[in-house]
N, C-alpha and C. Protein backbone atom coordinates (compact mmCIF):
# COMPACT_ATOMS: atom_id res chain seq x y z
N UNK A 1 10.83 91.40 73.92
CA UNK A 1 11.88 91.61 74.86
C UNK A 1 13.02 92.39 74.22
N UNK A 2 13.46 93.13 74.58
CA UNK A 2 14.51 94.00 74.33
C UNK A 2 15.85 93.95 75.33
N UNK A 3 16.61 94.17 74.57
CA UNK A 3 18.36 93.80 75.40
C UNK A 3 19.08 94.81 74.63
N UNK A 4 19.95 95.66 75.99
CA UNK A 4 20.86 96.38 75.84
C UNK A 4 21.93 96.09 75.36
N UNK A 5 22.67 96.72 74.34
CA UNK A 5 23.62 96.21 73.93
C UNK A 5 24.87 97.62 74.74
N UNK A 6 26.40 97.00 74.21
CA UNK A 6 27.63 97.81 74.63
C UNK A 6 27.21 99.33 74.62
N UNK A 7 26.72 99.39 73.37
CA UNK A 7 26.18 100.69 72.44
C UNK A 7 25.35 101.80 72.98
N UNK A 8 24.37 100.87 73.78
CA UNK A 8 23.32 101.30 74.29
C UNK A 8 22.03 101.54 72.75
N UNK A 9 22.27 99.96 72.36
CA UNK A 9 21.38 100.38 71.04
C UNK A 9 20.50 99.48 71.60
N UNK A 10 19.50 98.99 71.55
CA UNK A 10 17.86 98.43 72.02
C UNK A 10 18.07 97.06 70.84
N UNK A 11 17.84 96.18 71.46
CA UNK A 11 17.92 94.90 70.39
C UNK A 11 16.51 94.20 70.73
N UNK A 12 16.42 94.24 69.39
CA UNK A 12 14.44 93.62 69.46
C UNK A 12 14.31 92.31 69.25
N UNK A 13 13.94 91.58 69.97
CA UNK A 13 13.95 90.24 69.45
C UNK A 13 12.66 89.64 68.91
N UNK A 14 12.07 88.72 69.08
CA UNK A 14 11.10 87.81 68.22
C UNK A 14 9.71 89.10 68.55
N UNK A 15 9.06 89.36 67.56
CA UNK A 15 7.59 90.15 68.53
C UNK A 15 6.71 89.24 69.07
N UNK A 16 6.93 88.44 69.10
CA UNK A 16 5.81 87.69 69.20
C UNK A 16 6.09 87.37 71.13
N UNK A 17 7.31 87.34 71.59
CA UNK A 17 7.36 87.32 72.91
C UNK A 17 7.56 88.57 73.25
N UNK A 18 7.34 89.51 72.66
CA UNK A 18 7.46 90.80 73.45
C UNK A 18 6.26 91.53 74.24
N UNK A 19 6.66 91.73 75.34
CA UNK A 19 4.78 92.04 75.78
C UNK A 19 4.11 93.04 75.57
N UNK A 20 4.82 93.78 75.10
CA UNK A 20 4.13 95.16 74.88
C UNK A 20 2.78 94.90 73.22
N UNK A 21 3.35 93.41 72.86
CA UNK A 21 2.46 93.20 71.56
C UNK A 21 1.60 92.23 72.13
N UNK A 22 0.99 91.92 73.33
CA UNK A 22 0.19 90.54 73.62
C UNK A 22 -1.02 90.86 73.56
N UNK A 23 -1.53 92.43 73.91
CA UNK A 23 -2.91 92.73 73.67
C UNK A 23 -3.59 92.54 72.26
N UNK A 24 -2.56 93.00 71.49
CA UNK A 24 -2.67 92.72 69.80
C UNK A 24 -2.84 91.58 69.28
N UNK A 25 -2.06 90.81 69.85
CA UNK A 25 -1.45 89.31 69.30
C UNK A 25 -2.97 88.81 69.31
N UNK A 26 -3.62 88.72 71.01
CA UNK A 26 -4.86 88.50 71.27
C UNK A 26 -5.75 88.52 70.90
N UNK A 27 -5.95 90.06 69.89
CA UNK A 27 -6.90 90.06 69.78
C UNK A 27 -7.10 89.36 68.03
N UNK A 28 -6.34 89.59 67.20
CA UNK A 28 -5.92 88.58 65.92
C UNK A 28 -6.44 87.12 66.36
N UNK A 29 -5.77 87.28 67.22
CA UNK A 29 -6.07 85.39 67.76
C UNK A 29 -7.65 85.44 67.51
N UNK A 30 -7.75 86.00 68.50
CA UNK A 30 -9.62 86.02 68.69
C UNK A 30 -10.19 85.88 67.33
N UNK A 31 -9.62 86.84 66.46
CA UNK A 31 -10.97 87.34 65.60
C UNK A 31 -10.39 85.78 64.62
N UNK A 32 -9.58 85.63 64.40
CA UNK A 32 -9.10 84.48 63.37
C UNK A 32 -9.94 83.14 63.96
N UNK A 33 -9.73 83.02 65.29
CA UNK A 33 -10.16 81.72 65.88
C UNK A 33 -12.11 81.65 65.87
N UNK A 34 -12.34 83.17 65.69
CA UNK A 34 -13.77 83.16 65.03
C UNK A 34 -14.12 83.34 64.02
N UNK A 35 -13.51 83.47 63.21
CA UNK A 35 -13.89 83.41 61.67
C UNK A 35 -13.39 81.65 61.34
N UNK A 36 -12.55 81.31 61.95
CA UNK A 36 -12.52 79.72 61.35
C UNK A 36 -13.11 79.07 61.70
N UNK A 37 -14.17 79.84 63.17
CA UNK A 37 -15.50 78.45 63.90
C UNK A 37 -16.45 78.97 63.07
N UNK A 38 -16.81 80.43 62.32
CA UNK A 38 -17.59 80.90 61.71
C UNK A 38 -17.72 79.97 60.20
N UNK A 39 -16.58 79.56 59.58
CA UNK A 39 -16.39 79.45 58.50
C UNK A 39 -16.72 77.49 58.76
N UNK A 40 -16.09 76.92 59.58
CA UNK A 40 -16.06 76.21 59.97
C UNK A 40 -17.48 75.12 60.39
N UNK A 41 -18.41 76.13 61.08
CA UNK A 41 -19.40 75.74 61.22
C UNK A 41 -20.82 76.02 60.65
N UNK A 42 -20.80 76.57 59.41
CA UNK A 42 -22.16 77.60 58.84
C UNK A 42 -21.10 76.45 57.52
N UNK A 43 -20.09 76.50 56.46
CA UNK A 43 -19.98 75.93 55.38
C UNK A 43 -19.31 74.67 55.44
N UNK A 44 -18.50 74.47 56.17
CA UNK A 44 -17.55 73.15 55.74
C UNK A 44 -18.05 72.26 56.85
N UNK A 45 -18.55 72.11 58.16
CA UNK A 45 -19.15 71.13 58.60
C UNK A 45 -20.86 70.61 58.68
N UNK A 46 -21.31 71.26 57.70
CA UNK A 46 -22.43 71.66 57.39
C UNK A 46 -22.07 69.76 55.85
N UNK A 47 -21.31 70.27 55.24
CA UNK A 47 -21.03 70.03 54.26
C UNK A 47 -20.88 68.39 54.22
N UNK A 48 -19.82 68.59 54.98
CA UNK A 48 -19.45 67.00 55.85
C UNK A 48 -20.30 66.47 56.34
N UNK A 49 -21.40 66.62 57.83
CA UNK A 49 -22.62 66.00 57.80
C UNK A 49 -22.91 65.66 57.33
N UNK A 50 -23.55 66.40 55.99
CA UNK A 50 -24.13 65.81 54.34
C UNK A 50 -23.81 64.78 54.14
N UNK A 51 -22.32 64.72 53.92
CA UNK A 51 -21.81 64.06 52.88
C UNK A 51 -22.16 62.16 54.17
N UNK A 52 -21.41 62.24 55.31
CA UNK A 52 -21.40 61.34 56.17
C UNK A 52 -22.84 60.54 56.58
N UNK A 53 -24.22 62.00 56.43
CA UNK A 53 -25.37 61.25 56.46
C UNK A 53 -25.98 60.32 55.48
N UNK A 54 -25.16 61.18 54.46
CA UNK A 54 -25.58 60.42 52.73
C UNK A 54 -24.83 59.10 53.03
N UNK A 55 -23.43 59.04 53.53
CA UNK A 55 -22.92 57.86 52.93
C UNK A 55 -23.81 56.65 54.73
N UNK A 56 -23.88 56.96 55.88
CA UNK A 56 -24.54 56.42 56.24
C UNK A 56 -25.72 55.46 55.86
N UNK A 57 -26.77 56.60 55.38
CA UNK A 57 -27.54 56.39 54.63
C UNK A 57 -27.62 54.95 53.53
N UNK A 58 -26.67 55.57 52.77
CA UNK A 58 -26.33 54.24 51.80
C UNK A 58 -25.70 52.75 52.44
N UNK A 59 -25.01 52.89 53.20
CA UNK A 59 -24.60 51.67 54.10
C UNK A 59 -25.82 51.33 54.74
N UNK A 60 -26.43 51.90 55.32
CA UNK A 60 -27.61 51.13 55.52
C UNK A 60 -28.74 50.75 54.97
N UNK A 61 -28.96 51.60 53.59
CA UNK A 61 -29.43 50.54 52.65
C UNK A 61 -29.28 49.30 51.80
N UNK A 62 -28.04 49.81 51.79
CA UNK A 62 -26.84 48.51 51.09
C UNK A 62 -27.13 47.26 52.01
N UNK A 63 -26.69 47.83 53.73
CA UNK A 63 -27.18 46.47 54.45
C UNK A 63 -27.99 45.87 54.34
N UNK A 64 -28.94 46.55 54.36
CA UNK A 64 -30.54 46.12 54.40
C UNK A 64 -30.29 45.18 53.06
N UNK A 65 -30.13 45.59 51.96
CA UNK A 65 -30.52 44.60 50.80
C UNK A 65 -29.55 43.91 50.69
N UNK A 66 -28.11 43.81 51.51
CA UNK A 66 -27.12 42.54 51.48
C UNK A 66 -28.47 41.96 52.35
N UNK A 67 -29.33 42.23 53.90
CA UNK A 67 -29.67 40.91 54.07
C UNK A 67 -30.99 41.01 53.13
N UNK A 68 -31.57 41.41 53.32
CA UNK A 68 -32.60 41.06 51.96
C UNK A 68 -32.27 39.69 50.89
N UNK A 69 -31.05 40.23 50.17
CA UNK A 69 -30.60 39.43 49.43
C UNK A 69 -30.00 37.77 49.92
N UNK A 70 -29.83 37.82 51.50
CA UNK A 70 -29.36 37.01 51.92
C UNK A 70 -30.66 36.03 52.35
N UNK A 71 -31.63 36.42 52.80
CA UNK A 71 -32.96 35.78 53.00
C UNK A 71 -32.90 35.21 51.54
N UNK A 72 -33.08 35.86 50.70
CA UNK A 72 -33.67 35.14 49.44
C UNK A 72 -32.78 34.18 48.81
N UNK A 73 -31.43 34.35 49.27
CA UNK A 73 -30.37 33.87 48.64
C UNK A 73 -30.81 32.26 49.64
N UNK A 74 -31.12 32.65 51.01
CA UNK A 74 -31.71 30.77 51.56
C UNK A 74 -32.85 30.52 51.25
N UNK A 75 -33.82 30.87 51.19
CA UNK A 75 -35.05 30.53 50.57
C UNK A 75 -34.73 30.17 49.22
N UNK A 76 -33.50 30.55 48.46
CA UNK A 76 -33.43 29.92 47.11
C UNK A 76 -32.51 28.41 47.03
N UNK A 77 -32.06 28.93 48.04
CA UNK A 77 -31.18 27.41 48.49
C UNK A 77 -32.27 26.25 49.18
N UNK A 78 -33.28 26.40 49.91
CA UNK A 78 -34.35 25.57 50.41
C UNK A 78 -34.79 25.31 49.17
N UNK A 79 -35.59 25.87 48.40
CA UNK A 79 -36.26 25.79 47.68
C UNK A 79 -35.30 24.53 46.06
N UNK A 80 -34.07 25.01 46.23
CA UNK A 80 -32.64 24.18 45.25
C UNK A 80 -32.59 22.92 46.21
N UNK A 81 -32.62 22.90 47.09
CA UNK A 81 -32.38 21.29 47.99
C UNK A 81 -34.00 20.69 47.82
N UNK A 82 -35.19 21.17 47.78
CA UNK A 82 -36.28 20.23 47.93
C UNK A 82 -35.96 20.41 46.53
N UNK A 83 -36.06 20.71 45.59
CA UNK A 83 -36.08 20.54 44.07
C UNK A 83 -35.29 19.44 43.81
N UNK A 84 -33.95 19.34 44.32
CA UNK A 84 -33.14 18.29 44.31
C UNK A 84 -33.41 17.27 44.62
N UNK A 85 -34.29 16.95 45.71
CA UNK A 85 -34.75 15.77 46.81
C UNK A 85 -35.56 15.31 46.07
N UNK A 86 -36.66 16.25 45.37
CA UNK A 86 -37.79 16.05 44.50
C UNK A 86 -37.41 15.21 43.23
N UNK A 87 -36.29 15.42 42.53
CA UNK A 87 -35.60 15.26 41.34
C UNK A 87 -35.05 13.77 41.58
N UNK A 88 -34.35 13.52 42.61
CA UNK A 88 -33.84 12.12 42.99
C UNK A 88 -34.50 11.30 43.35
N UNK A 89 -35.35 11.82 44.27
CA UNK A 89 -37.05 10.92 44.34
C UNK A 89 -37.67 10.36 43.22
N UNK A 90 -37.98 11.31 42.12
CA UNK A 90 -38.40 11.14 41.07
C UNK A 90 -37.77 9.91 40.22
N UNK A 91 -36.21 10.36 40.39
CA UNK A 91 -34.92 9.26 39.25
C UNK A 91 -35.25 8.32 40.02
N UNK A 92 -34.97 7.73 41.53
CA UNK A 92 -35.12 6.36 42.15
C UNK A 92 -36.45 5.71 41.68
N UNK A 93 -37.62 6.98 41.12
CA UNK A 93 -38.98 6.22 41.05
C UNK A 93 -38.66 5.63 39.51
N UNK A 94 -38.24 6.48 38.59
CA UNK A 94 -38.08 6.44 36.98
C UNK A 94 -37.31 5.02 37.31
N UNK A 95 -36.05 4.58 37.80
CA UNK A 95 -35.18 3.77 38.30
C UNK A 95 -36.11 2.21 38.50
N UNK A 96 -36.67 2.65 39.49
CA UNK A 96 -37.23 1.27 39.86
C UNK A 96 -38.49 0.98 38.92
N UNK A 97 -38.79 1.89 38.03
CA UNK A 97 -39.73 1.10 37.37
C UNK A 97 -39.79 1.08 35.82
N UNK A 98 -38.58 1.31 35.72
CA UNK A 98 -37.47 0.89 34.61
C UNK A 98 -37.01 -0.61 34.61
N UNK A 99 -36.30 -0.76 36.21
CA UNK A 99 -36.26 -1.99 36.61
C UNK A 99 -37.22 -2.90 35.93
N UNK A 100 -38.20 -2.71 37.34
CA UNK A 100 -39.54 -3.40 37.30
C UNK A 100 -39.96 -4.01 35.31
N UNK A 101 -39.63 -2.83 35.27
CA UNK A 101 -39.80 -3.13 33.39
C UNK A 101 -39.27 -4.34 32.88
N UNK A 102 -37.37 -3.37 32.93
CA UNK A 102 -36.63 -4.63 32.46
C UNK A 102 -36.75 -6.37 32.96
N UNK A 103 -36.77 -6.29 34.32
CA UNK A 103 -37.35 -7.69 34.68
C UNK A 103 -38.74 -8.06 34.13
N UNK A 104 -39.77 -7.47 34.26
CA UNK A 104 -40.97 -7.98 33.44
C UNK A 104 -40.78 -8.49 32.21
N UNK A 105 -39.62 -8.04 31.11
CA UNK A 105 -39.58 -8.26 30.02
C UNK A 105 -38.26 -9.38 29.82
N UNK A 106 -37.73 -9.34 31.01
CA UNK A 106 -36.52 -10.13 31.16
C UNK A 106 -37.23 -11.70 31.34
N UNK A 107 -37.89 -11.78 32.48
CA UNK A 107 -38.59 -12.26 32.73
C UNK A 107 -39.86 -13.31 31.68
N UNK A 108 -40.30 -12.80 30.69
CA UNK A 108 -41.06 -12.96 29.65
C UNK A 108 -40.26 -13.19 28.65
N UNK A 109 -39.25 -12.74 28.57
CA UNK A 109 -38.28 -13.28 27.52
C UNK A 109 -37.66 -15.11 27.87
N UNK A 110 -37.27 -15.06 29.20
CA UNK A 110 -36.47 -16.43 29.92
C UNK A 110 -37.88 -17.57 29.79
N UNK A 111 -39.37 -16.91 30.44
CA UNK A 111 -40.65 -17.93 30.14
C UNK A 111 -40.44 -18.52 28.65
N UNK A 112 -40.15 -17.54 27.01
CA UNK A 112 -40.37 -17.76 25.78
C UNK A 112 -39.03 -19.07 25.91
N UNK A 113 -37.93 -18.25 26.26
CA UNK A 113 -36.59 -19.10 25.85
C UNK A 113 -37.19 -20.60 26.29
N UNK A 114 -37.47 -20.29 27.96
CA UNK A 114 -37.30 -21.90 28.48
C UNK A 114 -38.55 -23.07 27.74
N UNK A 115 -39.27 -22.11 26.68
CA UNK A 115 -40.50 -22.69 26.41
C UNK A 115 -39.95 -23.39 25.19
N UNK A 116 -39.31 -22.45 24.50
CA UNK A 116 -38.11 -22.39 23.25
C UNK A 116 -37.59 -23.81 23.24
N UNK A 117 -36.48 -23.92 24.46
CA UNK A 117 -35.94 -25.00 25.10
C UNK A 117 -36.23 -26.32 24.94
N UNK A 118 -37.35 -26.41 26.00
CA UNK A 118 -38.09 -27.23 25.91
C UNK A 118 -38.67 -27.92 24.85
N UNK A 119 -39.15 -27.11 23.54
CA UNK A 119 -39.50 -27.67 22.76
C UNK A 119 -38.06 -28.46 21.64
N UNK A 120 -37.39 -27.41 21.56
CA UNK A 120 -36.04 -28.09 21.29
C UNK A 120 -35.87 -29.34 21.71
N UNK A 121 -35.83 -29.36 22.71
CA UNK A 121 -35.18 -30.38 23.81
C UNK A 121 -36.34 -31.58 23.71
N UNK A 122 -37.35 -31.81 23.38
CA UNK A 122 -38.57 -32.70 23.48
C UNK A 122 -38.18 -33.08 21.60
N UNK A 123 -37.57 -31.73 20.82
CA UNK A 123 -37.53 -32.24 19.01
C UNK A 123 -36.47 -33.27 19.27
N UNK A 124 -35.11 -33.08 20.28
CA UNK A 124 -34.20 -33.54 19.78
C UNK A 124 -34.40 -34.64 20.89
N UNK A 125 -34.79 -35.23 21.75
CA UNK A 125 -35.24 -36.19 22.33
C UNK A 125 -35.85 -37.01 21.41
N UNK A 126 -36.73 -36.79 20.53
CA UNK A 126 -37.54 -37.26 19.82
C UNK A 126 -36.59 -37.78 18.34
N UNK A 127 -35.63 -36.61 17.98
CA UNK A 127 -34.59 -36.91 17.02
C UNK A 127 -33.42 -37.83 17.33
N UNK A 128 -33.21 -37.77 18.41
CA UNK A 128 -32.24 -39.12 19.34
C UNK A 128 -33.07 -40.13 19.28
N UNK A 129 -33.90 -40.33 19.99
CA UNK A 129 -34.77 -41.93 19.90
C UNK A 129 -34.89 -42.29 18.29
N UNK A 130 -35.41 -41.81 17.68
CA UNK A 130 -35.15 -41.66 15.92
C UNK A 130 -34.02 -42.80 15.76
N UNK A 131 -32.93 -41.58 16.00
CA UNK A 131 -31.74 -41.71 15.68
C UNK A 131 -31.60 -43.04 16.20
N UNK A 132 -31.36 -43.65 17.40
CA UNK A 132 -31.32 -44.35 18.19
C UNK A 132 -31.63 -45.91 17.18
N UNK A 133 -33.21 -45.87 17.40
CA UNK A 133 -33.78 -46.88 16.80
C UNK A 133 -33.52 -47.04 15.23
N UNK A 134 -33.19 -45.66 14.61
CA UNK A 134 -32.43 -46.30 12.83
C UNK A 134 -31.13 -47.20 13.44
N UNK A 135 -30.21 -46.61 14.49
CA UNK A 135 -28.48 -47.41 14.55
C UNK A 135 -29.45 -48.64 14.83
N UNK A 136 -30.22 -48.37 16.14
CA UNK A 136 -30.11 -50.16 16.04
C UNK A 136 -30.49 -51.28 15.41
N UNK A 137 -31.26 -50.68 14.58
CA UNK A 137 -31.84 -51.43 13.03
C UNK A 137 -30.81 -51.43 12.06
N UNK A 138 -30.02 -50.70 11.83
CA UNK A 138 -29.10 -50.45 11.34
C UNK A 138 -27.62 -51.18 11.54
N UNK A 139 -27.65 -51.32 13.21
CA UNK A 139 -26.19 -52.22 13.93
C UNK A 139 -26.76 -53.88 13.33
N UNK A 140 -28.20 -53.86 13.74
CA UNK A 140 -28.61 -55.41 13.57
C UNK A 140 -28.50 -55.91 11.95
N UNK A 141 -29.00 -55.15 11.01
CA UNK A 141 -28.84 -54.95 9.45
C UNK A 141 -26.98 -55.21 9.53
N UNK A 142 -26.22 -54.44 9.13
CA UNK A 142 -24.92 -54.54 9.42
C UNK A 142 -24.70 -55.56 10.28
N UNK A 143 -24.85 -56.23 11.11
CA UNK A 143 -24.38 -57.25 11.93
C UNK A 143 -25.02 -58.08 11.47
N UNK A 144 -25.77 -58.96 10.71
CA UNK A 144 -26.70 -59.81 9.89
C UNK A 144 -25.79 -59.80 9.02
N UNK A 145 -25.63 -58.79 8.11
CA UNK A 145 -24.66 -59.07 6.67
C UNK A 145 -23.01 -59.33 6.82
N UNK A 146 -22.43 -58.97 8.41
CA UNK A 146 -21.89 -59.61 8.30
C UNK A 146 -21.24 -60.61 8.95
N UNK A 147 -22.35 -61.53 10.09
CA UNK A 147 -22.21 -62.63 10.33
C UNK A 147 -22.14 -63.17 8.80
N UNK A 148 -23.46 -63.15 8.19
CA UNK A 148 -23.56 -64.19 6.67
C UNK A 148 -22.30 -64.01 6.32
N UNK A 149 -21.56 -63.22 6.04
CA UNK A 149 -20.06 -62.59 5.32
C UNK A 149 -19.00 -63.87 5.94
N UNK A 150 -19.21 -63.96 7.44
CA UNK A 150 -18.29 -64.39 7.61
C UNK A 150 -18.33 -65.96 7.44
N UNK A 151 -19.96 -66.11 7.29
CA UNK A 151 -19.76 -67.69 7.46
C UNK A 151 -19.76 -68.30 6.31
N UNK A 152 -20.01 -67.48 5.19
CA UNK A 152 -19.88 -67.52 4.03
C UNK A 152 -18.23 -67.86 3.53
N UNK A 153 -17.22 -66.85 4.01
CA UNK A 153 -16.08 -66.92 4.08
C UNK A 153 -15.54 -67.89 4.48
N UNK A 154 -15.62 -68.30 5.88
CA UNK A 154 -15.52 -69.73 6.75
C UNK A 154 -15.84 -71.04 5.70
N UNK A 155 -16.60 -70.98 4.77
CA UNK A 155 -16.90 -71.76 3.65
C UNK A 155 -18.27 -72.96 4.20
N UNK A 156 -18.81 -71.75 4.87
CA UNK A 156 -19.96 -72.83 5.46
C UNK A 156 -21.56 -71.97 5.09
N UNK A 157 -22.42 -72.91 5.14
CA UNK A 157 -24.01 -72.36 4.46
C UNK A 157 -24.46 -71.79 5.42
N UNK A 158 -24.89 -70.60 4.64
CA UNK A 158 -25.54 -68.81 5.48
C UNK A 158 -26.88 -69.46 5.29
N UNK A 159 -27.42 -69.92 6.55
CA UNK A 159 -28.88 -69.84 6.85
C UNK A 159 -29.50 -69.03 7.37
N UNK A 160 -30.24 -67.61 6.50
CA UNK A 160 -30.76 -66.86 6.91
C UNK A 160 -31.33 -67.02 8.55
N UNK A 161 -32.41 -67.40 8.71
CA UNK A 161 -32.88 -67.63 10.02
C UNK A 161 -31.82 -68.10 11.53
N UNK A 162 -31.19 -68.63 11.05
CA UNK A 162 -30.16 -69.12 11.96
C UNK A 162 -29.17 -67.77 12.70
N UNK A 163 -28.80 -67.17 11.23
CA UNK A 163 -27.66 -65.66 11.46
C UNK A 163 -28.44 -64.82 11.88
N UNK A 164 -30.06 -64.60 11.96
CA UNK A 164 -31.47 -63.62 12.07
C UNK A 164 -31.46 -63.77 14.06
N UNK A 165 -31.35 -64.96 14.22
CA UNK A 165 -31.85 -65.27 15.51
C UNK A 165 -30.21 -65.52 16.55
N UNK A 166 -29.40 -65.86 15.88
CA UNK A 166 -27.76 -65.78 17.23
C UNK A 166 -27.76 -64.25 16.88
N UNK A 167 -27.83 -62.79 15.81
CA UNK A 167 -27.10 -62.04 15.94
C UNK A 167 -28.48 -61.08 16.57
N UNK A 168 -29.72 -61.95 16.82
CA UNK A 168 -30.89 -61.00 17.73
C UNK A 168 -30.29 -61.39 19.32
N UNK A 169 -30.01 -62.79 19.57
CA UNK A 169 -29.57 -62.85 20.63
C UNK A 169 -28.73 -62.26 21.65
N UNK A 170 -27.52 -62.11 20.40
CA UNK A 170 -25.97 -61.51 21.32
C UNK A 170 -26.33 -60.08 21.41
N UNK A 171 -27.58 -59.01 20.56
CA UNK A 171 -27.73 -57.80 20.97
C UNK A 171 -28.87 -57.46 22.03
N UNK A 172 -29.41 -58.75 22.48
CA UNK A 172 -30.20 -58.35 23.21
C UNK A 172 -28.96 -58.94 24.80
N UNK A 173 -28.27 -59.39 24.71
CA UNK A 173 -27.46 -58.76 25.27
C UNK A 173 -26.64 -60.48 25.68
């Protein structure tokens, strides 16, 4: 666009709105806007595809063997829980017949003791009655010598048989 000035001098302003340059402008446009679909589509989106099919590509192999890995990762977990089940099964069996053991031997030990016991208990039964029958041969002996003691003392005659038969009496009761 052009504007008259006082002068009559021609004032040019921007070219780019001037129309006498639009056939030109146009055709630049054109050839630029085809060399950048030219350039555009034969090297640099050519390129990109590539690169986007490749990385596709890999994401979906990657997926694939995240689940891959994820199957095996439960089949290794099934396989870790019956192992486990198997393992505790096993300890409750080791367990109870460990038990079973210790009582068998617990058991066979308490038969020896109470047998043990018993015989103890039948020695010292046998060592009490013993015992028993020395005191009371022993109380009657001692109680014989000293009724005589006393009647001796009393200043009267110790007749054996006499002190033999009151001090059998008063212990037989």
């Amino acid at each position: 666009m052009a504007t008259e000035t006082v002068a009559g001098e021609v004032e040019v302003g921007m070219p780019q709105l001037d129309f006498s340059t639009y056939p030109n402008q146009i055709f630049w446009l054109v050839v630029a806007l085809v060399a950048v679909y030219y350039i555009l589509s034969r090297i640099a989106l050519p390129r990109i595809g590539s690169v986007l099919a490749e990385r596709q590509g890999t994401i979906t192999n990657d997926i694939a063997a995240a689940e891959e890995l994820k199957l095996k990762s439960v089949e290794a977990e099934k396989t870790y829980q019956k192992a486990l089940a198997d393992a505790r099964a096993e300890a409750n069996k080791i367990v109870e017949a460990a038990k079973a053991d210790i009582q068998a031997d617990l058991d066979v030990a308490i038969a020896k003791a109470d047998a043990e016991i018993a015989v103890k208990a039948a020695e010292s039964e046998k060592a009490i009655g013993q015992i028993r029958a020395g005191a009371l041969e022993s109380i009657e002996a001692v109680a014989k010598d000293t009724a005589e003691a006393i009647v001796v003392a009393f200043g009267g005659g110790a007749d054996k048989s006499a002190i033999d038969g009151a001090v059998l009496d008063r212990l037989k009761g």
